[in-house]
C-alpha atoms as a PDB file:
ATOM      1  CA  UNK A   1     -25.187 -20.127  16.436  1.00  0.00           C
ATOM      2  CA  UNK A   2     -25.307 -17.466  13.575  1.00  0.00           C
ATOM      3  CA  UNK A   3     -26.518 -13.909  13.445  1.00  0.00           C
ATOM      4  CA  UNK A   4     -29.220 -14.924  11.885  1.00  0.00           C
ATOM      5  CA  UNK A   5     -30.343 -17.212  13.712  1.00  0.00           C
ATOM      6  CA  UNK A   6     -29.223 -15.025  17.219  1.00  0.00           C
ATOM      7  CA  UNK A   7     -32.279 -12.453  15.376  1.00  0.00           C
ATOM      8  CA  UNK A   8     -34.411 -15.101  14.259  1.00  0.00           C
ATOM      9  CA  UNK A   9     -35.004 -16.188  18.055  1.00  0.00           C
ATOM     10  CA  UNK A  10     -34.737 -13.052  19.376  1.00  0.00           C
ATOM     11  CA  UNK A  11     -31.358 -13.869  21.099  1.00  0.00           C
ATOM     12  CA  UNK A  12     -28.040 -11.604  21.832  1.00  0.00           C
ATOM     13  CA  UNK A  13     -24.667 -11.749  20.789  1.00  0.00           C
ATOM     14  CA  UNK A  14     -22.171 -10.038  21.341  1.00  0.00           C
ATOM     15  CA  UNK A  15     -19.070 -10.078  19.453  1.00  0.00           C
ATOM     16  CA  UNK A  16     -15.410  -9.452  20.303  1.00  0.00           C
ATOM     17  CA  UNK A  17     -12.476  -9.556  17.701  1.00  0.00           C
ATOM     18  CA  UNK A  18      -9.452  -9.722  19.575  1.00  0.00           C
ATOM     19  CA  UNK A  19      -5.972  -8.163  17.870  1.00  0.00           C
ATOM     20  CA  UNK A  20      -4.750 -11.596  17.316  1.00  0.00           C
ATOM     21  CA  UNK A  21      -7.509 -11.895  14.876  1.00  0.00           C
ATOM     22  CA  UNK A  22      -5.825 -10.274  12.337  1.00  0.00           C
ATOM     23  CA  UNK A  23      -2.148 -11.512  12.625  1.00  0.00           C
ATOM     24  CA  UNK A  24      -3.195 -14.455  10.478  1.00  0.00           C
ATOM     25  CA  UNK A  25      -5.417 -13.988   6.956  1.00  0.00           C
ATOM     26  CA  UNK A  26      -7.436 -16.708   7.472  1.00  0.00           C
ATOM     27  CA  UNK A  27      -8.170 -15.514  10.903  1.00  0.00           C
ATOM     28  CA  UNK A  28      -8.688 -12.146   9.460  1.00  0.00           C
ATOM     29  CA  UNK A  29     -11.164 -13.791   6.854  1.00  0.00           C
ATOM     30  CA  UNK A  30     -13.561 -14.789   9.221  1.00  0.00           C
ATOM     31  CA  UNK A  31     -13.561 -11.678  11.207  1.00  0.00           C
ATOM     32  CA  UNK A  32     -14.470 -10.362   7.553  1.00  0.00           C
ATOM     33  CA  UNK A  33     -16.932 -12.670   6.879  1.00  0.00           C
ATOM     34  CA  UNK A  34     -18.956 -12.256  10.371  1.00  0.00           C
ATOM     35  CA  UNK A  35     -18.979  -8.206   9.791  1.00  0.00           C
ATOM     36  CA  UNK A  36     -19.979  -8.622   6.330  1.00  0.00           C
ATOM     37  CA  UNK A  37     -23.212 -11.081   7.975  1.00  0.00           C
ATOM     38  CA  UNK A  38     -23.735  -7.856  10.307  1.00  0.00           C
ATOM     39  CA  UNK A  39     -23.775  -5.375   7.672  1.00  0.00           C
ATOM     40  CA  UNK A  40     -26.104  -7.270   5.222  1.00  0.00           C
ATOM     41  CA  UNK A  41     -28.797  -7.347   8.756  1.00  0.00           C
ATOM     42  CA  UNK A  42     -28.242  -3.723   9.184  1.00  0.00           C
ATOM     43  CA  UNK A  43     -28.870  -3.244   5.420  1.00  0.00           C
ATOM     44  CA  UNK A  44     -32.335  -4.917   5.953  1.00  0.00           C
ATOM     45  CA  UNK A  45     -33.022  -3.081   8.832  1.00  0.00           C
ATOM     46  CA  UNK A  46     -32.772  -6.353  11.083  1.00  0.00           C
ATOM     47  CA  UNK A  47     -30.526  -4.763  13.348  1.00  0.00           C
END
């Protein structure tokens, strides 16, 4: 499931990024990539 499609059906997520998330850069990249989803919603006023 992805944010957008969590908004799309009117759904809830919640998410939780844990400390080991950024021990490891490619862990850290998706962490990234998943606020960077978030922020582009809030820009459009989805969330």
């Amino acid at each position: 499931m992805t944010l957008q499609s969590t908004v799309r059906d009117g759904g809830h997520l919640t998410l939780i990024f844990h400390p080991f998330l950024e021990d490891q850069e490619d862990r850290f990249r998706i962490m990234r990539e998943a606020l960077e989803d978030l922020r582009v919603l809030v820009d459009e006023h989805v969330v």
